[in-house]
Protein backbone atom coordinates (compact mmCIF):
# COMPACT_ATOMS: atom_id res chain seq x y z
CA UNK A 1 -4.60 32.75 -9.13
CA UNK A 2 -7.63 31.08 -8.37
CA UNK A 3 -6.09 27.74 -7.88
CA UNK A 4 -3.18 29.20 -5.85
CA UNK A 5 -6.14 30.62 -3.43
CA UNK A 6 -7.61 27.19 -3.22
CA UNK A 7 -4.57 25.24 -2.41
CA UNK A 8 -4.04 28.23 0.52
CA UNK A 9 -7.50 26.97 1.66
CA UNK A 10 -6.49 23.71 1.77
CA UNK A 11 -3.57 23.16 3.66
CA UNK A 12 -4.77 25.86 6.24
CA UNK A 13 -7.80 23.48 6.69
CA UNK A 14 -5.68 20.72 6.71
CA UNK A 15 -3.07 21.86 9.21
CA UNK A 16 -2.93 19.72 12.54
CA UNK A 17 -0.72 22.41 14.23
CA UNK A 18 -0.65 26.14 14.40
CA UNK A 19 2.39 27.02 13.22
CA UNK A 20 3.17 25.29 9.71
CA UNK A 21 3.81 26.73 6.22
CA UNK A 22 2.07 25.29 2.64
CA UNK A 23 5.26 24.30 0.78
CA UNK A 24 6.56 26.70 -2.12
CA UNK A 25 5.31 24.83 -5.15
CA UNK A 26 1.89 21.93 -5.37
CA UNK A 27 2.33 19.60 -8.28
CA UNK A 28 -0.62 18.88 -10.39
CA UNK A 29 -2.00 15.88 -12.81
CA UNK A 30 -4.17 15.78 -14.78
CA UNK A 31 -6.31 12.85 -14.60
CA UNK A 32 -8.03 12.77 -18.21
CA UNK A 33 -4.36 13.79 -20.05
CA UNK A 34 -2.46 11.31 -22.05
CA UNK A 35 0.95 11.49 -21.81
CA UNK A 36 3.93 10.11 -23.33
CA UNK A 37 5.79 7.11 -22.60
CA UNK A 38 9.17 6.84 -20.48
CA UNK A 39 11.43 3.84 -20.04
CA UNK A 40 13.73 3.69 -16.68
CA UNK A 41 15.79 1.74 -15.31
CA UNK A 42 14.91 0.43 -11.80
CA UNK A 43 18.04 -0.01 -10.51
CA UNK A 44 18.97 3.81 -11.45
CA UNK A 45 16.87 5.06 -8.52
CA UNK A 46 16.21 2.15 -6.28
CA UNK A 47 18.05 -0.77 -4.81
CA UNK A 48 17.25 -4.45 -5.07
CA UNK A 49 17.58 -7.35 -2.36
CA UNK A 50 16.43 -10.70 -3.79
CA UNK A 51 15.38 -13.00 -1.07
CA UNK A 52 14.42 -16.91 -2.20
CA UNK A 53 11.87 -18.04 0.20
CA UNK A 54 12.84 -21.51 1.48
CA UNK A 55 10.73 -24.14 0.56
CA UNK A 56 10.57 -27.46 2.89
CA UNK A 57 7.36 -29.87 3.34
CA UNK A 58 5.72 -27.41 5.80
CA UNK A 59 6.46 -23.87 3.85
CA UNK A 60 4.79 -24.19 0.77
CA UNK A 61 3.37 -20.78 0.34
CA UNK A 62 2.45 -18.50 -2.56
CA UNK A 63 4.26 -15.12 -1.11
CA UNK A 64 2.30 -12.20 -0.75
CA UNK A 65 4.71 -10.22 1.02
CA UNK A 66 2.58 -8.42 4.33
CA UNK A 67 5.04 -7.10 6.06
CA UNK A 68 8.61 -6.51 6.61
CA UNK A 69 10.81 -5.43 9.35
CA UNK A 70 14.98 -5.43 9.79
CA UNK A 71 15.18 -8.99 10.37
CA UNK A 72 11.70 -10.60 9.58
CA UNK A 73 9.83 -11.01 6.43
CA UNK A 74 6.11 -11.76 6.78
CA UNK A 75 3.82 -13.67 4.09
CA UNK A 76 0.45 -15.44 3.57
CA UNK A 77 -1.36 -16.86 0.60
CA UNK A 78 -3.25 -15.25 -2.08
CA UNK A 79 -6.46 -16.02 -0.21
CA UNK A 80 -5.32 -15.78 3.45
CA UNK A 81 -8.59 -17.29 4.56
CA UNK A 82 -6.41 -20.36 5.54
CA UNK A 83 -5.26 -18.31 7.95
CA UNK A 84 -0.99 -19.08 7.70
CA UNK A 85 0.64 -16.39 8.14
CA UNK A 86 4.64 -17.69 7.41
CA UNK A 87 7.58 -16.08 9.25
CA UNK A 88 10.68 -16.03 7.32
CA UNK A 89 14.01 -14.18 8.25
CA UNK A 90 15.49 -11.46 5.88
CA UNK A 91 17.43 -14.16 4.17
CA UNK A 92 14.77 -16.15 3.23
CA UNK A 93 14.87 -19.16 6.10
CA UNK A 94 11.59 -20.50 7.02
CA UNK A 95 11.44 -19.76 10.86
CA UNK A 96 8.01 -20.82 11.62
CA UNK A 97 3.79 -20.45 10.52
CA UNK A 98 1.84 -18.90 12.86
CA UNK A 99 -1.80 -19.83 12.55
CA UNK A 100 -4.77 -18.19 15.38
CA UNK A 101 -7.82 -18.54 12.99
CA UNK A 102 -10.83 -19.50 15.11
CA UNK A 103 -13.99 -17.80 16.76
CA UNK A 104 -12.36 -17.64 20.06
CA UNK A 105 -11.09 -13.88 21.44
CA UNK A 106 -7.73 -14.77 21.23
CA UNK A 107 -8.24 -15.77 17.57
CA UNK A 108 -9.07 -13.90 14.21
CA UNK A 109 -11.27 -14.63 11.61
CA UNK A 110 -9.89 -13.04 8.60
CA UNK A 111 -6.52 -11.26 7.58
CA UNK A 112 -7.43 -7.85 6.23
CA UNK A 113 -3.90 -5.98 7.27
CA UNK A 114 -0.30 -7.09 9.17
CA UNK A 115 1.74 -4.90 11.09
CA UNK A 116 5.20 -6.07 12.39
CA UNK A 117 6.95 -3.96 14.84
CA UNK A 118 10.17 -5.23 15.44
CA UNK A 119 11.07 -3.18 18.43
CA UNK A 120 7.95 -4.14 20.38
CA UNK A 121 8.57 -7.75 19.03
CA UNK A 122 4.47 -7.61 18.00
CA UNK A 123 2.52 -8.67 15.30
CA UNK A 124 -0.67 -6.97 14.55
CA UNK A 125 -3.24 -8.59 12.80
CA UNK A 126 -6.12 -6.46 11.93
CA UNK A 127 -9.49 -8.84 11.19
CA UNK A 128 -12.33 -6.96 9.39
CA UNK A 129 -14.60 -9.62 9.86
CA UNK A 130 -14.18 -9.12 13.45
CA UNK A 131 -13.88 -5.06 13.98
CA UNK A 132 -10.74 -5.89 15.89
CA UNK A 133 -7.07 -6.12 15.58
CA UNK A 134 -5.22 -8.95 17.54
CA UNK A 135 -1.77 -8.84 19.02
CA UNK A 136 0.67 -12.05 18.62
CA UNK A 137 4.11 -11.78 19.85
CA UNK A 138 6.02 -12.72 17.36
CA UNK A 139 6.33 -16.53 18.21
CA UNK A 140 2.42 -16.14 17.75
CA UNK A 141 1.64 -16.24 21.25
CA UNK A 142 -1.55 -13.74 22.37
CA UNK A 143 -1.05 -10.82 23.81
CA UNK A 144 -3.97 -8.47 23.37
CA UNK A 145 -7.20 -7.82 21.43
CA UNK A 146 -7.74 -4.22 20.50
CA UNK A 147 -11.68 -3.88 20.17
CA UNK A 148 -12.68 -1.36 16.91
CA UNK A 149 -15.40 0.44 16.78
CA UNK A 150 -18.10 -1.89 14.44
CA UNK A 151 -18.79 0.69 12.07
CA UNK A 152 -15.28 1.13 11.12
CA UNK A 153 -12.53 -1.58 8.79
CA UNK A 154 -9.22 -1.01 8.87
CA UNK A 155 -8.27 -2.55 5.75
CA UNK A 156 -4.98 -0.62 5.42
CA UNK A 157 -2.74 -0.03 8.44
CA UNK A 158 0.92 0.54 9.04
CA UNK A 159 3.15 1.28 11.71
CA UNK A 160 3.20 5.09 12.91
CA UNK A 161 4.95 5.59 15.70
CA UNK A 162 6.18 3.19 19.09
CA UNK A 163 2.58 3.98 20.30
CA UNK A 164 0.34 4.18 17.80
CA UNK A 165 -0.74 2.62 14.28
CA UNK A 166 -1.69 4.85 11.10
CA UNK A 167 -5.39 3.15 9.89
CA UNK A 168 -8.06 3.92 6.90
CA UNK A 169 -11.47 3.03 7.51
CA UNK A 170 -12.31 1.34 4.29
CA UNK A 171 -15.88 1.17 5.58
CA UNK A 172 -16.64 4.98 5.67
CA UNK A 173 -14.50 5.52 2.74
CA UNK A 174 -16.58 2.11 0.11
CA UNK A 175 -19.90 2.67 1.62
CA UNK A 176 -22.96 4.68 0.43
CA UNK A 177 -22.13 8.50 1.03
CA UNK A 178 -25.24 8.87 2.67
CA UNK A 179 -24.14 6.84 5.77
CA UNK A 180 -20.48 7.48 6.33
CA UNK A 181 -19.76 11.08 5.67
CA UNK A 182 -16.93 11.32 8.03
CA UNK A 183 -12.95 11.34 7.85
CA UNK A 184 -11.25 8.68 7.18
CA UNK A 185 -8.08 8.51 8.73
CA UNK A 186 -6.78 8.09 11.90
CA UNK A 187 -4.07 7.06 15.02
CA UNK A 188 -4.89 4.37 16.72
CA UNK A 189 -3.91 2.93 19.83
CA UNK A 190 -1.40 -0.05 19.84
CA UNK A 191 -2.25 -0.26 23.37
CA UNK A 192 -5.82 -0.43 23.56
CA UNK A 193 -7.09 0.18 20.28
CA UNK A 194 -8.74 3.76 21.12
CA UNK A 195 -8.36 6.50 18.37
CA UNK A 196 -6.10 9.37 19.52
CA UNK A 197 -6.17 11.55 16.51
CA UNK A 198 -9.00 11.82 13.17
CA UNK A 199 -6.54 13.38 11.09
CA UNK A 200 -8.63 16.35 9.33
CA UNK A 201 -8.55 16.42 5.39
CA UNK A 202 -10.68 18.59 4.05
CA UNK A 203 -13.23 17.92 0.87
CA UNK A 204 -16.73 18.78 0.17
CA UNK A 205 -18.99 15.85 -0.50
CA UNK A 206 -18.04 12.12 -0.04
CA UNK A 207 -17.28 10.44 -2.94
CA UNK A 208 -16.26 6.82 -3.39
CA UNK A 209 -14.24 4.83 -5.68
CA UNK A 210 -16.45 1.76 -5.36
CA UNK A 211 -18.76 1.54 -8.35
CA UNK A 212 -22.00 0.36 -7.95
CA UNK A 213 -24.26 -1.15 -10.52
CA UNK A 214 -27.86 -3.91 -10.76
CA UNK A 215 -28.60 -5.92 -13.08
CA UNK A 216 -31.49 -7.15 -14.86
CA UNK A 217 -32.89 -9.13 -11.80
CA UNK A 218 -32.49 -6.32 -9.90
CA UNK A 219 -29.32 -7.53 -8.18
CA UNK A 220 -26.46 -4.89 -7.34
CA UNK A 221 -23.04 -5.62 -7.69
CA UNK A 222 -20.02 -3.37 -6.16
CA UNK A 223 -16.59 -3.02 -7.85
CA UNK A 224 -13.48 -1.90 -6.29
CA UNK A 225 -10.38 -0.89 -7.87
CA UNK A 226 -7.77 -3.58 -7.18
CA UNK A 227 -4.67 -0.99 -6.90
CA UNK A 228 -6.41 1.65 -4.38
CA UNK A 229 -3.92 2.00 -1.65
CA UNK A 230 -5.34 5.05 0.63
CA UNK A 231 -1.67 4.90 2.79
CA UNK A 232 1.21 4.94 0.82
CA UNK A 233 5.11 5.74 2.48
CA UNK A 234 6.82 8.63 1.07
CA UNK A 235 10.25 8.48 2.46
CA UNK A 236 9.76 9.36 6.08
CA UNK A 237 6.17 10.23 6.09
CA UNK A 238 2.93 8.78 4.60
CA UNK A 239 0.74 10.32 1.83
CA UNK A 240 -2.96 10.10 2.10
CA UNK A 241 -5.27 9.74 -0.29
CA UNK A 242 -9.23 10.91 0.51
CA UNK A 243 -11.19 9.73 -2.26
CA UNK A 244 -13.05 12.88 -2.12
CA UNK A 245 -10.44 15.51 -2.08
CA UNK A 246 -8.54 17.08 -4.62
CA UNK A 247 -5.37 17.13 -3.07
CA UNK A 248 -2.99 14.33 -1.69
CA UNK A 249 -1.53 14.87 1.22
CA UNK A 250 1.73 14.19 3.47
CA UNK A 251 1.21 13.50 7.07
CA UNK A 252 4.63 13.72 9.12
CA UNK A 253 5.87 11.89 12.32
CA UNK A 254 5.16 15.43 13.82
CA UNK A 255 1.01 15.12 12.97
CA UNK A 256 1.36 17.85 10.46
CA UNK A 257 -0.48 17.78 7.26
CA UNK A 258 0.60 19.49 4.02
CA UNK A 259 -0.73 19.47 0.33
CA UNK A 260 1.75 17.25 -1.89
CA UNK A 261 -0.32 16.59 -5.22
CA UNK A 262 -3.38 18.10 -6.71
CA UNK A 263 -5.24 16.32 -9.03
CA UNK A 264 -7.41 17.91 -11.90
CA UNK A 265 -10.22 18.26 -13.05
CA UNK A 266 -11.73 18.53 -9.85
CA UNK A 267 -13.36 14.87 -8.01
CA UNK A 268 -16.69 17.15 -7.38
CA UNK A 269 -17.02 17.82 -11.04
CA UNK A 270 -16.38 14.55 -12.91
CA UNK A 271 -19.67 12.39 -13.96
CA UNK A 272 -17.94 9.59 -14.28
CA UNK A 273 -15.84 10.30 -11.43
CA UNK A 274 -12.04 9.68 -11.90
CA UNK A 275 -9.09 9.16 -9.09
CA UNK A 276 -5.79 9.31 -8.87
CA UNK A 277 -3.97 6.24 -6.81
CA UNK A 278 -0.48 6.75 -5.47
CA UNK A 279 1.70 3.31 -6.20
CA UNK A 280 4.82 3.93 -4.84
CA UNK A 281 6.89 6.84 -4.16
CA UNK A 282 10.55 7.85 -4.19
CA UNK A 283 12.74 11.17 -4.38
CA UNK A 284 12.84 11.77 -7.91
CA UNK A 285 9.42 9.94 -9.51
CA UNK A 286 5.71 9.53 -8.06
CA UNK A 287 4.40 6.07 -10.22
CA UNK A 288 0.92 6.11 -9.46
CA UNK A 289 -2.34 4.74 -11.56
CA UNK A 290 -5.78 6.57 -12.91
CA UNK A 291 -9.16 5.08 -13.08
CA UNK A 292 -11.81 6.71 -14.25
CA UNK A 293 -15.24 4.08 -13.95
CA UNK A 294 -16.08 2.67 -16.95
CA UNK A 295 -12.96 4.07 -18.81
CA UNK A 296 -10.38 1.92 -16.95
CA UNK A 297 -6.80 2.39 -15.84
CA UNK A 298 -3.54 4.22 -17.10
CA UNK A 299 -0.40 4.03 -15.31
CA UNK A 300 1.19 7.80 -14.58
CA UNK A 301 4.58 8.76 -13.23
CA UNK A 302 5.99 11.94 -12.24
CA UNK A 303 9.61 13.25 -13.17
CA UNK A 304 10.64 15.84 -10.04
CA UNK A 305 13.63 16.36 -12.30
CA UNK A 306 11.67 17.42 -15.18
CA UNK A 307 8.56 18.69 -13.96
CA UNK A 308 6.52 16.54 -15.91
CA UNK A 309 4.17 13.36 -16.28
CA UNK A 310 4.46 10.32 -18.35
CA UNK A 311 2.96 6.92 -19.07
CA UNK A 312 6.42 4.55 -17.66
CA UNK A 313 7.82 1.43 -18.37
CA UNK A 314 10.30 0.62 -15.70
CA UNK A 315 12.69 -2.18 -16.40
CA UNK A 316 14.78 -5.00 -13.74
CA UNK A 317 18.60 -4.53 -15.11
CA UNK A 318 19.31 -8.48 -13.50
CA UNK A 319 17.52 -9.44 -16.89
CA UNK A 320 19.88 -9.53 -20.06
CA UNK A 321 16.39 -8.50 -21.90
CA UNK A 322 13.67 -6.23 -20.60
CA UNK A 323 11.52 -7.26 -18.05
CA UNK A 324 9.19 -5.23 -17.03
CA UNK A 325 8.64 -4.18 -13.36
CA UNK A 326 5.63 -3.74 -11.38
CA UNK A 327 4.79 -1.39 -8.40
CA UNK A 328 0.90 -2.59 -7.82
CA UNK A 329 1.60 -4.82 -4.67
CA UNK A 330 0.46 -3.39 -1.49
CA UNK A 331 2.74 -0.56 -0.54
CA UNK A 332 5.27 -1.56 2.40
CA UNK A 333 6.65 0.86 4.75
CA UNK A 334 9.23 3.71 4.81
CA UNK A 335 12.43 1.76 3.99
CA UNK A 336 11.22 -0.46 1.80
CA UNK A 337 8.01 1.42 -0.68
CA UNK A 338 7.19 -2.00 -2.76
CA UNK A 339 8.26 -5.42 -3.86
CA UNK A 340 7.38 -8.09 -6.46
CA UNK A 341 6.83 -11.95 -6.22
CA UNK A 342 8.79 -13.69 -8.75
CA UNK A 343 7.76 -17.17 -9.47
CA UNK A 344 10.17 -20.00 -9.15
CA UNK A 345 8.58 -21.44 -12.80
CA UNK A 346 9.29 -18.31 -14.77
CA UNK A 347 12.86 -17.81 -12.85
CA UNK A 348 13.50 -21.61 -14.18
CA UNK A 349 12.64 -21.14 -17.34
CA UNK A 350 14.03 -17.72 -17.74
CA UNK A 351 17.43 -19.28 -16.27
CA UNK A 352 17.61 -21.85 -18.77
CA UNK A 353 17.28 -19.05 -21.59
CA UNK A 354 20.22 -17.22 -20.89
CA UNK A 355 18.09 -13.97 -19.73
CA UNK A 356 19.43 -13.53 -16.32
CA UNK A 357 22.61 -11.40 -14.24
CA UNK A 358 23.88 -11.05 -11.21
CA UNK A 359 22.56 -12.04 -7.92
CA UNK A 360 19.17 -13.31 -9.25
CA UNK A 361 21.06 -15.46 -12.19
CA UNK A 362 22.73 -16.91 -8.72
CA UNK A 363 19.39 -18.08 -7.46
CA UNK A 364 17.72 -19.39 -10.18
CA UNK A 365 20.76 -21.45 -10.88
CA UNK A 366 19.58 -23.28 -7.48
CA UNK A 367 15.59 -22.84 -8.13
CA UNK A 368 13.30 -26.16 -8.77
CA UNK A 369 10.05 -25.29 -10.38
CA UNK A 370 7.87 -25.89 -7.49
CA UNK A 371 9.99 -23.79 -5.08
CA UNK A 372 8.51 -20.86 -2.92
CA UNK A 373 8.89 -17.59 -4.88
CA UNK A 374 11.73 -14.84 -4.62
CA UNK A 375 10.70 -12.07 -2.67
CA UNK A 376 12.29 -8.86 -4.74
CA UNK A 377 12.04 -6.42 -1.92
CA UNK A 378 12.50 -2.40 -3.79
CA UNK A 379 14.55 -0.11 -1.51
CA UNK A 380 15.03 3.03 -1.17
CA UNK A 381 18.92 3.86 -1.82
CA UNK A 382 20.86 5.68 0.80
């Protein structure tokens, strides 16, 4: 009863509108629990487009997938300090680089984020290094520079709406507690850059998943988990994760908010403290990842079917053998939740051993070692 009245509490906090109901049942992990393992099969739940990046003597790129759209596939480097960003079409053909690195204000210094937004034809680049997001048409020709505020990083951004983008301040979320205290998510203008909306999520001291530790000099070090995504799709809407709060929760194209996860014990009463990081989500499983600092990682997946958590292996049915799948890439958008990089070596060599099927057997066959990679895009199935 007691946790039924504070999931009531919750979502009434939460609520962005007057009129909105806390859904019928809250599901709840535990964090510290180990649970059993479960094999799947990707293609069971999701669908799978394979698109071979084309490689010529200008794209040579190492394709970390930023962004895709109905027709456009967007990529940079590992490091995207170089500052490429490539353009390829949905079938894989190199269409052109766009580069605007520079210290002028039509020019970023860093790639932190990409949103593409195919119906505006607009790329938006957010640069951390500046407080500012830049806006290329997508030919890569300037068209605006939304000014941030300077305290705030929008590390993680996606597409909301025509008018506005969906951001995370990473800043107020990684920083000391004592100086950023605030909320950290919000709409923001693709227009000007203003906010329109703080969306409200309630916890009750700021926590961070940033660990911080000094040495023997006396030097301090920080340490971010590598898979926290604070914005992950979930079908039509986004889940949000606050760092500090108990509860996930779903934010719709109407601005409502409403509980979808709890997580347990509670964030306020773990020393170490221990998250909970949504991965990728889909209608019947929730893969996601724990880290508790100093204990490490373990990967956790939800069954909707049968109401219960397990440790997962998920496996790609185009090999003849299994091959595992991942889901730790930077979460996409609404169509299409994930995708993996598969390098041209290991599709060469795994070719030539008899392991592959189907469509991705088909493109191997035509692979040279040092090709671009093929982008596996993960869809959700209609």
């Amino acid at each position: 009863m007691k946790v039924l009245n504070l999931i009531l509490t919750l979502s009434l906090l939460a609520a962005c509108t007057e009129n909105r109901q806390l859904t019928d049942e809250i599901i709840t992990v535990d964090i510290t629990e180990s649970y059993p393992l479960k094999k799947i099969v990707l293609q069971d739940f999701m669908n799978v487009e394979y698109v071979p990046l084309e490689t010529n003597d200008n794209f040579v790129c190492q394709g970390v997938v930023r962004a895709v759209g109905e027709n456009l596939l967007i990529v940079t480097n590992r490091k995207s300090s170089d500052g490429d960003i490539f353009v390829y079409n949905r079938n894989g053909k190199a269409l052109r680089i766009i580069n605007r690195r520079g210290q002028g204000g039509e020019e970023y210094n860093s790639i932190s984020s990409i949103v593409l937004d195919e119906n505006r034809k607009e790329l938006f680049i957010g640069d951390s290094y500046s407080h500012a997001i830049l806006v290329y048409d997508l030919e890569g020709y300037f068209k605006r520079r939304l000014t941030t505020d300077e305290n705030k990083i929008f590390y993680n951004m996606y597409d909301f709406d025509r008018e506005h983008l969906i951001c995370h301040d990473s800043f107020n979320e990684n920083t000391a507690a004592d100086l950023h205290a605030g909320q950290s998510f919000m709409l923001v203008s693709k227009q000007d850059g203003h906010i329109t909306k703080e969306i409200q999520i309630p916890f009750k001291e700021k926590k961070s998943v940033v660990t911080r530790f000094t040495d023997e000099s006396g030097m301090t070090f920080a340490f971010q988990p590598n898979n926290f995504y604070p914005i992950v799709s979930y079908l039509d809407n986004y889940v949000l994760l606050e760092a500090s709060a108990d509860t996930l929760y779903r934010y719709s194209s109407a601005c409502t908010v409403e509980p979808f996860l709890v997580r347990t014990p509670s964030i306020q009463s773990m020393n170490p403290e221990g998250f909970l990081f949504p991965l990728m989500l889909t209608e019947r499983y929730y893969f996601m990842e724990t880290f508790i600092k100093g204990s490490g990682y373990q990967d956790v997946m939800y069954d909707k079917h049968e109401n219960a958590c397990f440790r997962y292996q998920v496996h790609n049915n185009d090999y003849t053998k299994n091959e595992e799948v991942s889901f730790k890439s930077r979460p996409l958008n609404r169509e299409i939740p994930s995708c993996q990089s598969l390098d041209a070596p290991k599709l060469v060599a795994d070719y030539q051993k008899g392991r592959l099927k189907g469509r991705l057997k088909e493109i191997a066959s035509k692979l040279n070692e040092d090709d671009n990679p093929v982008i596996m895009l993960i869809k959700h199935k209609k």
